[in-house]
PDB file of N, CA and C in Angstrom:
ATOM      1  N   UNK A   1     -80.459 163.335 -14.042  1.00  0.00           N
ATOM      2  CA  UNK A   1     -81.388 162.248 -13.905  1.00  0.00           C
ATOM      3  C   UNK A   1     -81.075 161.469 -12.624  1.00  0.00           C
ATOM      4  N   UNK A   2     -81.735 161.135 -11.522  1.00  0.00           N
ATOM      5  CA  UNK A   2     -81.705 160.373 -10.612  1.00  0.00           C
ATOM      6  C   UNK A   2     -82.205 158.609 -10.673  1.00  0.00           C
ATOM      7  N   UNK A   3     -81.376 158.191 -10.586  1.00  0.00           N
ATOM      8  CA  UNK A   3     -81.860 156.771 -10.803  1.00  0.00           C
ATOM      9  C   UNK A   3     -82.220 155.793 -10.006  1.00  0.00           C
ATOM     10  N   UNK A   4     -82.501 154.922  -9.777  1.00  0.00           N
ATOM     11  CA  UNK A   4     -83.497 154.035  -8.792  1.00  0.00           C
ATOM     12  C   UNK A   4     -82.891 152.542  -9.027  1.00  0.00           C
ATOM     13  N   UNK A   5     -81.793 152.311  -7.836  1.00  0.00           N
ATOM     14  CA  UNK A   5     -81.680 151.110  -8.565  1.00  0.00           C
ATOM     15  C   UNK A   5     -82.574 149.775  -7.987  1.00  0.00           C
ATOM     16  N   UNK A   6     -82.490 149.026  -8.489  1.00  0.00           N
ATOM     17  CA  UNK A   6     -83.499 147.919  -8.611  1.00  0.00           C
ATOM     18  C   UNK A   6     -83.607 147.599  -7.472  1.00  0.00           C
ATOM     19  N   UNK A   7     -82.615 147.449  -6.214  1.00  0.00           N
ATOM     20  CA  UNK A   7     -82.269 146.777  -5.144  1.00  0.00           C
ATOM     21  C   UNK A   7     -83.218 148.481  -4.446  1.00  0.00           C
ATOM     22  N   UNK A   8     -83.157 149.428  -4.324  1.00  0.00           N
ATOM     23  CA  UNK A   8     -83.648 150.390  -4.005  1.00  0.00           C
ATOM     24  C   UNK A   8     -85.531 150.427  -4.075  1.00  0.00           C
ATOM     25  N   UNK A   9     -85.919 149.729  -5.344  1.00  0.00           N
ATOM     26  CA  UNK A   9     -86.811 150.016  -5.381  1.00  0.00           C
ATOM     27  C   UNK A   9     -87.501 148.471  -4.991  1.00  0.00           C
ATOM     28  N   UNK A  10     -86.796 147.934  -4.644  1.00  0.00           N
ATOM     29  CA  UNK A  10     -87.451 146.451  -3.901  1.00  0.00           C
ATOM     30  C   UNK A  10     -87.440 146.809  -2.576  1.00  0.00           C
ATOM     31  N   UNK A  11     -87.160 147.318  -1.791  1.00  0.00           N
ATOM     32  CA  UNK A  11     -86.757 148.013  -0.548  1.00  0.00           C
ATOM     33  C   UNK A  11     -88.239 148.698  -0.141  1.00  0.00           C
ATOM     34  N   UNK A  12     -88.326 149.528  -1.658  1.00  0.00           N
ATOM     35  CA  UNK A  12     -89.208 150.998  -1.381  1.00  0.00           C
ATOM     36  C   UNK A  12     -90.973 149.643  -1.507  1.00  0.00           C
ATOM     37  N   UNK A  13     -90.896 149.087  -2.331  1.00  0.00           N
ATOM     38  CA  UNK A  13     -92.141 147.535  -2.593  1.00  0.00           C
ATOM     39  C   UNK A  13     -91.979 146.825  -1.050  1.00  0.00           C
ATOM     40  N   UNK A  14     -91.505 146.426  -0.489  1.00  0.00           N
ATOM     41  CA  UNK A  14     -91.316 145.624   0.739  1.00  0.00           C
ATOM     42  C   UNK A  14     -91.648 146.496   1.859  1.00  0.00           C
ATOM     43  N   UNK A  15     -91.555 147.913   1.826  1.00  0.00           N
ATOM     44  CA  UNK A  15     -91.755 148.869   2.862  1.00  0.00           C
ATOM     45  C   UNK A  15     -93.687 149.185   2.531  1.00  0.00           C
ATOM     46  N   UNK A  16     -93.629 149.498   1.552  1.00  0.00           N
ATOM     47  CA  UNK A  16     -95.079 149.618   1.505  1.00  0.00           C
ATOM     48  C   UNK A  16     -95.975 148.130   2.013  1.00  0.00           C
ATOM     49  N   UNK A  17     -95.315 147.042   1.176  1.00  0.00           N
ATOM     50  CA  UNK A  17     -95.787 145.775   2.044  1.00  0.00           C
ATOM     51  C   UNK A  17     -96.258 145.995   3.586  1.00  0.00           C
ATOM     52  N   UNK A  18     -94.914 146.213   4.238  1.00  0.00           N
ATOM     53  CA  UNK A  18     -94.940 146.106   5.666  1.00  0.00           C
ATOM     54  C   UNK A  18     -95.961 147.112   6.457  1.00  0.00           C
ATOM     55  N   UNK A  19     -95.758 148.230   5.514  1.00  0.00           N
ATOM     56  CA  UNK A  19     -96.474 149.339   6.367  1.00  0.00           C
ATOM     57  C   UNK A  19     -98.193 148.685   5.928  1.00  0.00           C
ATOM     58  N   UNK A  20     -98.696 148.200   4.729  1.00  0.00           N
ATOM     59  CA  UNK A  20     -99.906 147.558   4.783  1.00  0.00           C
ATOM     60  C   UNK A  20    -100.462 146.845   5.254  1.00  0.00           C
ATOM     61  N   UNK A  21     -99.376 145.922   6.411  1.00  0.00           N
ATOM     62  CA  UNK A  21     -99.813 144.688   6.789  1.00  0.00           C
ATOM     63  C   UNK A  21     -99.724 144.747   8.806  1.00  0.00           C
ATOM     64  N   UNK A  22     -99.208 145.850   8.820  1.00  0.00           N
ATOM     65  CA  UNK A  22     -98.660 146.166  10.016  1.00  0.00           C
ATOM     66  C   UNK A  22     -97.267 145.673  10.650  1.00  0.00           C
ATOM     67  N   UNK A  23     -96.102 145.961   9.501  1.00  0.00           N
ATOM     68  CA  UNK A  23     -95.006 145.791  10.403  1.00  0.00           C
ATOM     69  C   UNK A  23     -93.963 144.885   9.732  1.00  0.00           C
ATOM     70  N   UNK A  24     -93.083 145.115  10.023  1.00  0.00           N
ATOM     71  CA  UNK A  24     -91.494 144.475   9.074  1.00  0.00           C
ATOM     72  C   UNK A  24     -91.577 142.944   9.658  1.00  0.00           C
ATOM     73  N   UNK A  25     -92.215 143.137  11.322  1.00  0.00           N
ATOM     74  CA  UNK A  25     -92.636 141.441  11.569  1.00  0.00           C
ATOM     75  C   UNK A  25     -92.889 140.426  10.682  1.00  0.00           C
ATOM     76  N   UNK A  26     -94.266 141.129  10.139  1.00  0.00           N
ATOM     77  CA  UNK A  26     -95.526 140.398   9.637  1.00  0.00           C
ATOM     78  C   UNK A  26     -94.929 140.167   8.261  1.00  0.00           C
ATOM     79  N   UNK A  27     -93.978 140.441   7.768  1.00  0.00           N
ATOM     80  CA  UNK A  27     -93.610 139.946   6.110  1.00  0.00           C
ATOM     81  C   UNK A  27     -93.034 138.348   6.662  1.00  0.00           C
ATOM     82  N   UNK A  28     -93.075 137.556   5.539  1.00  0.00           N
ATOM     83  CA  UNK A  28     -93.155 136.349   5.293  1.00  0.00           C
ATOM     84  C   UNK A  28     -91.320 136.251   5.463  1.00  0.00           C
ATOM     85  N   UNK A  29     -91.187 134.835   5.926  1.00  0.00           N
ATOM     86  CA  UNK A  29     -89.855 134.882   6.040  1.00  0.00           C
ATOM     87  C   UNK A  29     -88.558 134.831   4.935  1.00  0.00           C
ATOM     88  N   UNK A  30     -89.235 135.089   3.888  1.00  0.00           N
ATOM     89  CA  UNK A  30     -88.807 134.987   2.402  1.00  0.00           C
ATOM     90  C   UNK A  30     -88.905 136.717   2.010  1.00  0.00           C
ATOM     91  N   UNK A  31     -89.708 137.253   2.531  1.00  0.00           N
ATOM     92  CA  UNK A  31     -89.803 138.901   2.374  1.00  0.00           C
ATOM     93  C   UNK A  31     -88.175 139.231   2.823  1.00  0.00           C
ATOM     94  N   UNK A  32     -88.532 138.694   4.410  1.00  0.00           N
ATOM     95  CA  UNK A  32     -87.438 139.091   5.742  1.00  0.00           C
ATOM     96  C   UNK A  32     -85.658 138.832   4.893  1.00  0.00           C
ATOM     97  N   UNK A  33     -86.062 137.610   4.588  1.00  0.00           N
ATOM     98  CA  UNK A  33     -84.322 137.289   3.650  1.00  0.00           C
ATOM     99  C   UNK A  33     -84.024 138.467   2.773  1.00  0.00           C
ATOM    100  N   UNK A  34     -84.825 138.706   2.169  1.00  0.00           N
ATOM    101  CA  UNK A  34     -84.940 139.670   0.378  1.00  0.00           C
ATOM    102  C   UNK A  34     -84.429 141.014   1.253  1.00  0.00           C
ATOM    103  N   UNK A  35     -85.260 141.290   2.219  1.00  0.00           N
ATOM    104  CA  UNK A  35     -85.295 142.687   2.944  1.00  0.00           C
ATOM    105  C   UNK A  35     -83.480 142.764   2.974  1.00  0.00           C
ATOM    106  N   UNK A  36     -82.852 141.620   4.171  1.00  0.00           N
ATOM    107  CA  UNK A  36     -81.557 142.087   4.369  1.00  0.00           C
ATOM    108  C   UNK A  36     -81.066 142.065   3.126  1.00  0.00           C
ATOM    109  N   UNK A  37     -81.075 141.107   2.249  1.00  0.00           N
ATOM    110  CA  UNK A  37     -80.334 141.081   1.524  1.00  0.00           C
ATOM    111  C   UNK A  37     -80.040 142.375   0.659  1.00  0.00           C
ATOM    112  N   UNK A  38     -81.394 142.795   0.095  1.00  0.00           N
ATOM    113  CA  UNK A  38     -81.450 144.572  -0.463  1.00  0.00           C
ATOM    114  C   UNK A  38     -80.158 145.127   0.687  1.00  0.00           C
ATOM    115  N   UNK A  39     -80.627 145.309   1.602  1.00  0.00           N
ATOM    116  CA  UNK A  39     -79.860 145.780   2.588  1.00  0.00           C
ATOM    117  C   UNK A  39     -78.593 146.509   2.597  1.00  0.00           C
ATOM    118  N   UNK A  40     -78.286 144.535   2.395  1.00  0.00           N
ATOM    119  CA  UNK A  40     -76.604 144.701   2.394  1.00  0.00           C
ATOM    120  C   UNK A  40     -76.195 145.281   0.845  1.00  0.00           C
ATOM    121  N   UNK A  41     -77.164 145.194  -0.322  1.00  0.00           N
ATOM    122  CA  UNK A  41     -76.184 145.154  -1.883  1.00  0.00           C
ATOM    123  C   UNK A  41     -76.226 146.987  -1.230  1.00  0.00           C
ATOM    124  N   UNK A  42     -77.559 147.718  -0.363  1.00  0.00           N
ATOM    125  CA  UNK A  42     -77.668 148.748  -0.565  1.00  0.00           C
ATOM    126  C   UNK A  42     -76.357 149.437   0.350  1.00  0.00           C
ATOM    127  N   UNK A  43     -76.111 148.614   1.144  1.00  0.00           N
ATOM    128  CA  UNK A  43     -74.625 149.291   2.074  1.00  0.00           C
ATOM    129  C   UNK A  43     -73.266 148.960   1.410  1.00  0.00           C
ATOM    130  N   UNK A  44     -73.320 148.231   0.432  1.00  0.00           N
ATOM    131  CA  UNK A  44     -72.169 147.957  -0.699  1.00  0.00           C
ATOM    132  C   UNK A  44     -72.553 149.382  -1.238  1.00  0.00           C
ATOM    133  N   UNK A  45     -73.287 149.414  -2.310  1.00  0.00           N
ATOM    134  CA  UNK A  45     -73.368 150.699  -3.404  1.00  0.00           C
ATOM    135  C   UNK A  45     -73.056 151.748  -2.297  1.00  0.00           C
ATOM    136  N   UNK A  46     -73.315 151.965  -1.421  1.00  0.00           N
ATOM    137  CA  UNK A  46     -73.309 153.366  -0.852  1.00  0.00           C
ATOM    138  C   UNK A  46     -71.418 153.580  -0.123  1.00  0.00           C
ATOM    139  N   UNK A  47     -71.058 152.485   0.820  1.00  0.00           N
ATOM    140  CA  UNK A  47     -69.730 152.466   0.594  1.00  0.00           C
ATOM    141  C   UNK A  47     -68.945 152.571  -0.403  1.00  0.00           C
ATOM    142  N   UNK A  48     -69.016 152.335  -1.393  1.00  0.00           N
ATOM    143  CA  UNK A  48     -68.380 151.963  -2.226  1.00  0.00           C
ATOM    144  C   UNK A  48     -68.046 153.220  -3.380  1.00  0.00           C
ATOM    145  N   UNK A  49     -69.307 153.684  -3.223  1.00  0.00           N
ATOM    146  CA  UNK A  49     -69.496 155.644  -3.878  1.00  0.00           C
ATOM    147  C   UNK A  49     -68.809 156.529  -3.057  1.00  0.00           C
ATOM    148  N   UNK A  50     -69.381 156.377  -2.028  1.00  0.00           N
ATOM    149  CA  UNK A  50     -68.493 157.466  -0.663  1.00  0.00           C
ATOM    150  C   UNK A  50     -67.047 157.295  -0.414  1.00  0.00           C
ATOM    151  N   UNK A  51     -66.597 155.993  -0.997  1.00  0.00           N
ATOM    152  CA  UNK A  51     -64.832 155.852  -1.056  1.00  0.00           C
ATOM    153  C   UNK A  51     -64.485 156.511  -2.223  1.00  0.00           C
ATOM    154  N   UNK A  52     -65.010 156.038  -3.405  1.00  0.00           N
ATOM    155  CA  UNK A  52     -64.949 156.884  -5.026  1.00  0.00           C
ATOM    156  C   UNK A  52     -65.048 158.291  -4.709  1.00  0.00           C
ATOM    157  N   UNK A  53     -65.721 158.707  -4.247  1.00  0.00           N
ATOM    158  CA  UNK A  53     -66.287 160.193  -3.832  1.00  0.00           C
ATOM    159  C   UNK A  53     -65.274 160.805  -3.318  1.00  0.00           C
ATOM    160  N   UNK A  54     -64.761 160.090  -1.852  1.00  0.00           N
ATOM    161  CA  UNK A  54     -63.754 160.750  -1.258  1.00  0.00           C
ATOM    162  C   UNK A  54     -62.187 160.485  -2.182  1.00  0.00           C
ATOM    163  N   UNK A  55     -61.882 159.626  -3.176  1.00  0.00           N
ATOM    164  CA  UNK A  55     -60.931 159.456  -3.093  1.00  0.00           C
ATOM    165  C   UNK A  55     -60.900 160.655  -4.334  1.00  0.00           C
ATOM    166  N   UNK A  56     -62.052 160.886  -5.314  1.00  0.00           N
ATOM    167  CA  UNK A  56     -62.095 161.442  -5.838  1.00  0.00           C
ATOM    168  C   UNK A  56     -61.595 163.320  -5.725  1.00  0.00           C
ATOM    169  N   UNK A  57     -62.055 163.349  -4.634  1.00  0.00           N
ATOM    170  CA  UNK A  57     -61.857 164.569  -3.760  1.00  0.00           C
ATOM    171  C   UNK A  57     -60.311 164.968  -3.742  1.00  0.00           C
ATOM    172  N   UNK A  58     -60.015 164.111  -3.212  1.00  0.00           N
ATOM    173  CA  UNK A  58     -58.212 164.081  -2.625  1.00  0.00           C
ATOM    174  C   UNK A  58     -57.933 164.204  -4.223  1.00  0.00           C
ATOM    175  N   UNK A  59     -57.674 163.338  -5.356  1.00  0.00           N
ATOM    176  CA  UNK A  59     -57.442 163.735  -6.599  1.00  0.00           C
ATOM    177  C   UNK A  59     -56.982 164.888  -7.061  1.00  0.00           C
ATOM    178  N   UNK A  60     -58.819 165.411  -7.083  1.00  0.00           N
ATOM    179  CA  UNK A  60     -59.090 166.911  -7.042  1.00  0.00           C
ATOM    180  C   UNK A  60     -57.689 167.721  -6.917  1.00  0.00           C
ATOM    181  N   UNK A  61     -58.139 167.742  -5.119  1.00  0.00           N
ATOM    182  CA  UNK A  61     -56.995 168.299  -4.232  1.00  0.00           C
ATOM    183  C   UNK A  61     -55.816 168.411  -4.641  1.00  0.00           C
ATOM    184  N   UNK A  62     -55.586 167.348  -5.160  1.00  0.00           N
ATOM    185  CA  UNK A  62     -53.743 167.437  -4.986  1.00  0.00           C
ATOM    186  C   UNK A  62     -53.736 167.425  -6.785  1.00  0.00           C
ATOM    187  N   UNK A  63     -54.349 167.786  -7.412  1.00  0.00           N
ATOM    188  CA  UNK A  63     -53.951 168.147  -8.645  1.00  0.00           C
ATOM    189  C   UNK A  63     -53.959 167.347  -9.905  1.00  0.00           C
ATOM    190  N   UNK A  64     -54.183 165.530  -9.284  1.00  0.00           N
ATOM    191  CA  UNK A  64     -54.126 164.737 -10.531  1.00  0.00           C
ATOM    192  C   UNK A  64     -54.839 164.364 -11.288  1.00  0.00           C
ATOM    193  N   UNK A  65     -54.986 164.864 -12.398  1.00  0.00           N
ATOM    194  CA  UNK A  65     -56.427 165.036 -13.168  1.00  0.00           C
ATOM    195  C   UNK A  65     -56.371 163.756 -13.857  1.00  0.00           C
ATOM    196  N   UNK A  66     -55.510 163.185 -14.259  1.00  0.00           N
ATOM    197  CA  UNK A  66     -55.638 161.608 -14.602  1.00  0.00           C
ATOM    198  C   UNK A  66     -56.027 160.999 -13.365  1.00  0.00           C
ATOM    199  N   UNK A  67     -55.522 160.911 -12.664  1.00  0.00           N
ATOM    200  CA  UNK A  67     -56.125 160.012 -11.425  1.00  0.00           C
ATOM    201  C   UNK A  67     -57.996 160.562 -11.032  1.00  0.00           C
ATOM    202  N   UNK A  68     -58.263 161.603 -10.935  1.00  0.00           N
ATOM    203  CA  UNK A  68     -59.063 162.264 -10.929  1.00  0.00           C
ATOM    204  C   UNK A  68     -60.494 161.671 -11.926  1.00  0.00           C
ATOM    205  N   UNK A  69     -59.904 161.953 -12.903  1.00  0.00           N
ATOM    206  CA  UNK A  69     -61.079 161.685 -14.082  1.00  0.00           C
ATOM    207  C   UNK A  69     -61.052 159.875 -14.179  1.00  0.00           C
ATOM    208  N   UNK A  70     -60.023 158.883 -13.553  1.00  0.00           N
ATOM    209  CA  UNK A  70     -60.175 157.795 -13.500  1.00  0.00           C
ATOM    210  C   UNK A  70     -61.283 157.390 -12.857  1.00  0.00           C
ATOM    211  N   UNK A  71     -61.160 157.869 -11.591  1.00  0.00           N
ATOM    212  CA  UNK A  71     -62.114 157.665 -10.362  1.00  0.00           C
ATOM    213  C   UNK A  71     -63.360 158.380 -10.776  1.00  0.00           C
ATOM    214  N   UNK A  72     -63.617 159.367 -11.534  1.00  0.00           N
ATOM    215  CA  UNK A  72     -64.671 159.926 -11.909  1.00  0.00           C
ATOM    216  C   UNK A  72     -65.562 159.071 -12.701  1.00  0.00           C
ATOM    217  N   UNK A  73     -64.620 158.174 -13.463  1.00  0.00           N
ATOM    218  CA  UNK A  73     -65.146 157.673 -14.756  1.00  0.00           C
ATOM    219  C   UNK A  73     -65.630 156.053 -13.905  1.00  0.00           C
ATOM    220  N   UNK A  74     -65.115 155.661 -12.676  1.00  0.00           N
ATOM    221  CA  UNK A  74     -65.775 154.699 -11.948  1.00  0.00           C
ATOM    222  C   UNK A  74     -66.591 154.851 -11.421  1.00  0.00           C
ATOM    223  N   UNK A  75     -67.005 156.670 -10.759  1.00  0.00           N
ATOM    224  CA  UNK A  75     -68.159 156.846  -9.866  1.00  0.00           C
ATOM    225  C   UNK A  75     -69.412 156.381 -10.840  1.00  0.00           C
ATOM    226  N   UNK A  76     -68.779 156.986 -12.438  1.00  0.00           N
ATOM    227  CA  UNK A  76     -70.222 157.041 -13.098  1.00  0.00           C
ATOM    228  C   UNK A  76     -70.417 155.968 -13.588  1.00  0.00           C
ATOM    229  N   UNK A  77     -69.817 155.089 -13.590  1.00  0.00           N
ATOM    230  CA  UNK A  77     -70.142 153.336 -14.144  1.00  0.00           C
ATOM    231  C   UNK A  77     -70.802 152.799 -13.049  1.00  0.00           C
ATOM    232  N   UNK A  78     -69.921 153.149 -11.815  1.00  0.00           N
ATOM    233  CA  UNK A  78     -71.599 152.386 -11.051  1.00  0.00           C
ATOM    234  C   UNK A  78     -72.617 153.038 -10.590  1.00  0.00           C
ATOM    235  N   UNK A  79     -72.433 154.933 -10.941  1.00  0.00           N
ATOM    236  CA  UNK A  79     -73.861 155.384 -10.790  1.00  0.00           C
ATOM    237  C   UNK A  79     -74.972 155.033 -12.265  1.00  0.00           C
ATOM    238  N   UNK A  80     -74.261 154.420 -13.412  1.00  0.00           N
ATOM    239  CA  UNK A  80     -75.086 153.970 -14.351  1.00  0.00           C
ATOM    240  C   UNK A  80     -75.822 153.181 -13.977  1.00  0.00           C
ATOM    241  N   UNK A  81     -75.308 151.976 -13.087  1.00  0.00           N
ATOM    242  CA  UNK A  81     -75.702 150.582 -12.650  1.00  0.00           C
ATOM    243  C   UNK A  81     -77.453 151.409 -11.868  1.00  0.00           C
ATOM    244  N   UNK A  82     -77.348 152.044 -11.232  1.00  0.00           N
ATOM    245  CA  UNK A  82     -78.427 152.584 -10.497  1.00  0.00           C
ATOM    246  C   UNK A  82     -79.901 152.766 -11.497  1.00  0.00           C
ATOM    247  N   UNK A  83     -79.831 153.246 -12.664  1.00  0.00           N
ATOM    248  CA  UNK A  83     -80.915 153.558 -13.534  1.00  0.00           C
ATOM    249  C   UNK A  83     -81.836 152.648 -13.906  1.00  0.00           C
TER     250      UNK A  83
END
């Protein structure tokens, strides 16, 4: 299941905005705030997986399946958050 998180799909609403109105300009300066702000929660979630991800990896790698399935069990708590 792929999930959509909320901050994602305010992003995907604000883009259709812009593209209707002609332009990320033309949104209201209350759009413009919301916009970065999505932004940034969206460059948190994505750092924040890709460290889990990688650290997850190395785990893997070197054999520690407790450490391993720890980090596993964090990727998927905040890939829950996404749904």
């Amino acid at each position: 299941m792929v999930g959509i998180h909320p901050v994602h799909r305010r992003l995907a609403e604000l883009t259709i905005k812009a593209k209707a109105i002609g332009g990320y300009q033309l949104l209201t300066q209350n759009e413009k705030l919301e916009l970065d702000h999505c932004l940034a929660v969206n460059l948190d979630l994505i750092l924040k997986l890709d460290s889990l991800k990688s650290l997850a990896f190395i785990a893997y790698d070197t054999g520690d399946t407790s450490w391993h399935q720890d980090i596993c069990a964090r990727i998927e708590a905040l890939e829950t958050k996404m749904i």
